[in-house]
C-alpha atoms as a PDB file:
ATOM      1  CA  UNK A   1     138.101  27.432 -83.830  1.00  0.00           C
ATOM      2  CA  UNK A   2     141.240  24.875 -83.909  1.00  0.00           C
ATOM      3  CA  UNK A   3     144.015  25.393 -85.995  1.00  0.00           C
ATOM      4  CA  UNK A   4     144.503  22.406 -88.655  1.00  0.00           C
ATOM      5  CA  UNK A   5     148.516  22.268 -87.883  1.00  0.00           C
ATOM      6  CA  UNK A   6     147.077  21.859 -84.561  1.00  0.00           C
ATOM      7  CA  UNK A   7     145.026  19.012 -85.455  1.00  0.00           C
ATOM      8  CA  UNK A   8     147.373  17.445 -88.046  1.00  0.00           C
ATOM      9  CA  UNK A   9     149.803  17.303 -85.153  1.00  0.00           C
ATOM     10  CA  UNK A  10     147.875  15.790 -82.566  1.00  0.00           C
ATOM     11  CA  UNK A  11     146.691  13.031 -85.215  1.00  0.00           C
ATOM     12  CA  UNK A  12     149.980  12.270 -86.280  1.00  0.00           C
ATOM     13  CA  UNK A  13     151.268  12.046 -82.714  1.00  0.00           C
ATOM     14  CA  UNK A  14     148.208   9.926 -81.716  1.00  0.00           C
ATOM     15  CA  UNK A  15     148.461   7.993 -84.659  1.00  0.00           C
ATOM     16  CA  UNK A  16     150.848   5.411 -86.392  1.00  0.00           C
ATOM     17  CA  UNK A  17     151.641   7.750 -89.346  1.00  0.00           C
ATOM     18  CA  UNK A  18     154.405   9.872 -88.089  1.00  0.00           C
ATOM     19  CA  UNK A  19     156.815   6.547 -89.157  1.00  0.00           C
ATOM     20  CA  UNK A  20     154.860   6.284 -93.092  1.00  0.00           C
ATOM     21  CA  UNK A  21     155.334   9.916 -93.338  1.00  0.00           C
ATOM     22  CA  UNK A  22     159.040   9.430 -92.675  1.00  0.00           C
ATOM     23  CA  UNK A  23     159.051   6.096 -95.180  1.00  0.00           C
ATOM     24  CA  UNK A  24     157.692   8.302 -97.557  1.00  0.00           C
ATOM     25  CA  UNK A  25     161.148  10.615 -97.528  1.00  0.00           C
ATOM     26  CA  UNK A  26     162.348   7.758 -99.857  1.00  0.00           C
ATOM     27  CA  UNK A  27     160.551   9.710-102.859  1.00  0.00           C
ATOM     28  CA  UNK A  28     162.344  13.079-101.953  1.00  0.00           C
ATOM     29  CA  UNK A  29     166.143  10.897-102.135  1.00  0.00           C
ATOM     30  CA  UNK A  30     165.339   8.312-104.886  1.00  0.00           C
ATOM     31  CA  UNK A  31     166.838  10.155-108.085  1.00  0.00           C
ATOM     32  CA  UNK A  32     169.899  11.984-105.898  1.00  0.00           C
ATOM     33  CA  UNK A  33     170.509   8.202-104.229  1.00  0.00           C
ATOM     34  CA  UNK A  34     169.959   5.603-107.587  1.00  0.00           C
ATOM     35  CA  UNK A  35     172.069   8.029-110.094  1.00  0.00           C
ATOM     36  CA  UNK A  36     170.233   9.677-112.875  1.00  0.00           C
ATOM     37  CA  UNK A  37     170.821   6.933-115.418  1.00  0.00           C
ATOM     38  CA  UNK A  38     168.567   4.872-113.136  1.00  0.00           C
ATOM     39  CA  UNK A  39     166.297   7.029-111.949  1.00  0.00           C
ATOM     40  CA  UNK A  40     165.183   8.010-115.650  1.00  0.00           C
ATOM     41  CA  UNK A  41     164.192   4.062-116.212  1.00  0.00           C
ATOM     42  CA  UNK A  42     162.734   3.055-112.354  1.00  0.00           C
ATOM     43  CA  UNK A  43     160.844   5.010-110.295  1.00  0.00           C
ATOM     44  CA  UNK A  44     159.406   3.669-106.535  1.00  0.00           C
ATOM     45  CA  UNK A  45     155.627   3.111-106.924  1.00  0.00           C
ATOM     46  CA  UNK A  46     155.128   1.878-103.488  1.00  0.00           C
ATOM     47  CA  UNK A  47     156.269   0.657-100.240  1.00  0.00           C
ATOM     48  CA  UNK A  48     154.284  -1.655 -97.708  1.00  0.00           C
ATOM     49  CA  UNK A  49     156.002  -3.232 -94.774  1.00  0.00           C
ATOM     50  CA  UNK A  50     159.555  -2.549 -95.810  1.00  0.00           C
ATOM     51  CA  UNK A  51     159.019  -3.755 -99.099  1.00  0.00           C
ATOM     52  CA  UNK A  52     159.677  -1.270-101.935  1.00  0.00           C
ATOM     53  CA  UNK A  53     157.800  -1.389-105.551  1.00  0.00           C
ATOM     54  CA  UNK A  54     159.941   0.315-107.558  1.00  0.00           C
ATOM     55  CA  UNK A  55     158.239   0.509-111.760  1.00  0.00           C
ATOM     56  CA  UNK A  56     160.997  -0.171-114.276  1.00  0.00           C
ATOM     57  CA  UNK A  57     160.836   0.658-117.923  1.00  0.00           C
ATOM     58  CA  UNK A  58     161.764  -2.502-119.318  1.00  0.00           C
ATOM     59  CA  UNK A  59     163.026  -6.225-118.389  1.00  0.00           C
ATOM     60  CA  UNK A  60     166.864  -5.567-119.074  1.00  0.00           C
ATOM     61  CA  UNK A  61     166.640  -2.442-116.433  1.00  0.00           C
ATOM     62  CA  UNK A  62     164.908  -4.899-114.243  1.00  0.00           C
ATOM     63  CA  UNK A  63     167.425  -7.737-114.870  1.00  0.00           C
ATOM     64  CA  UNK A  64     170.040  -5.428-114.232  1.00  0.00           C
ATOM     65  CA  UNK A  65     168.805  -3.585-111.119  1.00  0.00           C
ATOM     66  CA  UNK A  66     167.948  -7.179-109.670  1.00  0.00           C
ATOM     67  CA  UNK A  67     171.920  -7.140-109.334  1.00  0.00           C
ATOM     68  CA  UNK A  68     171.787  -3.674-107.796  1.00  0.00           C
ATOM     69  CA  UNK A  69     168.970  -4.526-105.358  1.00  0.00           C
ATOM     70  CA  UNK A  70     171.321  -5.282-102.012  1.00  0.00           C
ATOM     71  CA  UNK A  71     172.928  -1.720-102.893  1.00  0.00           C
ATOM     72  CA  UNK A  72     170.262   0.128-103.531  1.00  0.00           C
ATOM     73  CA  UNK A  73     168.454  -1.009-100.409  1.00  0.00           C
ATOM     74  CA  UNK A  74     171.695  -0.509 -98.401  1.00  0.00           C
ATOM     75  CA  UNK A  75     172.366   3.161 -99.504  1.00  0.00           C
ATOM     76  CA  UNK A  76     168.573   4.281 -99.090  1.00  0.00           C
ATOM     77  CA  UNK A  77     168.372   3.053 -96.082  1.00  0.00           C
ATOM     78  CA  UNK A  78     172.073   5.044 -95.474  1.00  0.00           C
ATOM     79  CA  UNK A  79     169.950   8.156 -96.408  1.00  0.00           C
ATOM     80  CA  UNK A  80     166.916   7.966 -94.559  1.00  0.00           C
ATOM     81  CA  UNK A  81     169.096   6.792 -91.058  1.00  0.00           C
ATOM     82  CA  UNK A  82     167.040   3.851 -90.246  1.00  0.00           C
ATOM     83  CA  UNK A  83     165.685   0.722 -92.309  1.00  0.00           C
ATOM     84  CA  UNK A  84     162.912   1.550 -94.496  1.00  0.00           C
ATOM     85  CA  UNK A  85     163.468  -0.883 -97.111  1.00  0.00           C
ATOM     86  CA  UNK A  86     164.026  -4.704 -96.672  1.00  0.00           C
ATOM     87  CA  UNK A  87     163.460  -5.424-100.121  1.00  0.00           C
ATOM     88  CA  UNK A  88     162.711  -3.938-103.306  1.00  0.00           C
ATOM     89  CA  UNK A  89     160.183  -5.849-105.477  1.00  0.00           C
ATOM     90  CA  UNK A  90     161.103  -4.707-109.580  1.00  0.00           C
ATOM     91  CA  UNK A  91     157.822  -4.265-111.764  1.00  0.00           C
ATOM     92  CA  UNK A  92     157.887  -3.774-115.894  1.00  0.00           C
ATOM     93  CA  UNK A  93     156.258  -0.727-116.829  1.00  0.00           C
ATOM     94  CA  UNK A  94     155.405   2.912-118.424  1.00  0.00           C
ATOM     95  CA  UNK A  95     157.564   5.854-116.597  1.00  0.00           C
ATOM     96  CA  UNK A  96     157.222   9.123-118.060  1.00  0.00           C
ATOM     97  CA  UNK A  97     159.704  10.799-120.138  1.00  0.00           C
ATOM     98  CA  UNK A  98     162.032  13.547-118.037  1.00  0.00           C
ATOM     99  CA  UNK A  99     161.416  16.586-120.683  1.00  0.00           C
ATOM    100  CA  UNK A 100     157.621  17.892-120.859  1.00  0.00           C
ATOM    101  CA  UNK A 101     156.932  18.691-124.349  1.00  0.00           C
ATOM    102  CA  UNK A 102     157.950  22.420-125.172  1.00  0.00           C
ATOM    103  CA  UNK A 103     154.813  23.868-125.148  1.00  0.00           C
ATOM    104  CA  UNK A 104     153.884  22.730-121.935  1.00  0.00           C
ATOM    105  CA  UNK A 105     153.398  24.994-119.093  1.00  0.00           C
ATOM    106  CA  UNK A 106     156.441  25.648-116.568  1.00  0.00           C
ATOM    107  CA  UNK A 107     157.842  23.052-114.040  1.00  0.00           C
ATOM    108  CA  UNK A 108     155.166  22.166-111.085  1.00  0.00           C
ATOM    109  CA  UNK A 109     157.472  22.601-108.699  1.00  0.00           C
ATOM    110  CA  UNK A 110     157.902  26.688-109.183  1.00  0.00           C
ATOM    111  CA  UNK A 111     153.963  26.302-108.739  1.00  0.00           C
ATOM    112  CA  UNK A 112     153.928  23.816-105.813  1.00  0.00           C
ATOM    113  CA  UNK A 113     155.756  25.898-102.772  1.00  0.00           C
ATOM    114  CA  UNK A 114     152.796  28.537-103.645  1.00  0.00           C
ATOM    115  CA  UNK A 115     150.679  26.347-103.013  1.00  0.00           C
ATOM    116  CA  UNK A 116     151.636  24.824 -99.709  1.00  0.00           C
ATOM    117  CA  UNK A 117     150.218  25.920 -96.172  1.00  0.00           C
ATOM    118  CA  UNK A 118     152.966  27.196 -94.868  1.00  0.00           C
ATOM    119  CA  UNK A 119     151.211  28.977 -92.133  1.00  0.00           C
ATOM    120  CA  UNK A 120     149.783  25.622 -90.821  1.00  0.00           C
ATOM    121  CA  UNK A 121     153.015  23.644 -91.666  1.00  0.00           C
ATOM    122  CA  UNK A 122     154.898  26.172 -89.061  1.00  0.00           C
ATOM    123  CA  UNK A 123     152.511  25.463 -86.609  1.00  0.00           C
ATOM    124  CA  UNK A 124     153.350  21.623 -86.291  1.00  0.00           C
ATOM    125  CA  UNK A 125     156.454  21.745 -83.444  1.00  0.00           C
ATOM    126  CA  UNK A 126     158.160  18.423 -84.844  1.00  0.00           C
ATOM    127  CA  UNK A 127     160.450  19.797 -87.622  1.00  0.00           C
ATOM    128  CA  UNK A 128     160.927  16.126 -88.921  1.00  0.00           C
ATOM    129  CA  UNK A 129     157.103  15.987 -89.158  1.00  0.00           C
ATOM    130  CA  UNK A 130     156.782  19.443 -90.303  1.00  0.00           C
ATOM    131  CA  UNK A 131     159.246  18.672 -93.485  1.00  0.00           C
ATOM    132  CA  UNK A 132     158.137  15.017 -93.970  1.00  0.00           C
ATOM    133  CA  UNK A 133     154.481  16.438 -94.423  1.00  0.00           C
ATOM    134  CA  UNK A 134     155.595  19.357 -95.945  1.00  0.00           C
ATOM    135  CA  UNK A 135     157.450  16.562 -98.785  1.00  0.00           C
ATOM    136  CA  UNK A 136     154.651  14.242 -99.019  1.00  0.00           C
ATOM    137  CA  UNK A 137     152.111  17.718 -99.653  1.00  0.00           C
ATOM    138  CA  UNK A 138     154.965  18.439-102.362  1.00  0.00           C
ATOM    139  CA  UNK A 139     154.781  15.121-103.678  1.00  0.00           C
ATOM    140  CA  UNK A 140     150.739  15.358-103.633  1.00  0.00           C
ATOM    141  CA  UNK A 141     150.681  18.842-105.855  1.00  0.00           C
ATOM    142  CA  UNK A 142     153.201  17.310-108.647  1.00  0.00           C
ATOM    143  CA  UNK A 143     151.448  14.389-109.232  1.00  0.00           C
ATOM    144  CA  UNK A 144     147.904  15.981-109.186  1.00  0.00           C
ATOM    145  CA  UNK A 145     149.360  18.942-111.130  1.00  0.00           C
END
């Protein structure tokens, strides 16, 4: 029986994905990259041929980040060592608040590295795959919680 690093390697080789995968590191620098002041009021939604959809809490933060945009897209790219982002396209709407309410359970994240394969992630030889995959699989387990 085959080994699903095994396979997950060989797709991603075969496969255009390897390069989304990487384009998808952008979600792993946003916050660190933006500041926190900006990062609690837009968040990146998307990004589809260089093109970044970043959700903004209201019209002034988009006003003002429309300023920002030639910087932002400058030091991201800075970041990820290669142009992921041409543009970033600004869109009103809800983000989440930072602080889950105090009876909430604890932070996902404790709960997420648990939860990875990490047996199957060693198995795939590219480590720039390996930890691309091994953010996006991150990314997955947050948001599904």
């Amino acid at each position: 029986m085959e080994r699903l690093g095994d396979i997950l390697d060989r797709t991603v080789q075969r496969l255009p994905l390897r390069r989304k995968l990487d384009d998808y590191a952008l979600w792993a620098i946003w916050d660190d990259t933006v500041g926190a002041p900006v990062a609690r009021n837009a968040q990146p939604e998307n990004i589809r041929n260089g093109t970044l959809f970043v959700r903004v809490r209201a019209p002034t933060w988009m006003q003002q980040l429309q300023y920002m945009k030639d910087i932002m897209v400058e030091r991201l790219n800075q970041r990820l060592e290669r142009e992921v982002v041409t543009n970033i396209f600004f869109v009103v709407g809800e983000i989440p608040d930072e602080a889950p309410p105090e009876d909430s359970e604890p932070p996902a994240a404790a709960v997420d590295a648990a939860r990875l394969p990490e047996g199957e992630l060693g198995r795939i030889s590219d480590p720039e795959l390996r930890d691309s995959l091994r953010r996006l699989l991150l990314n997955h387990l947050r948001k599904r919680g």
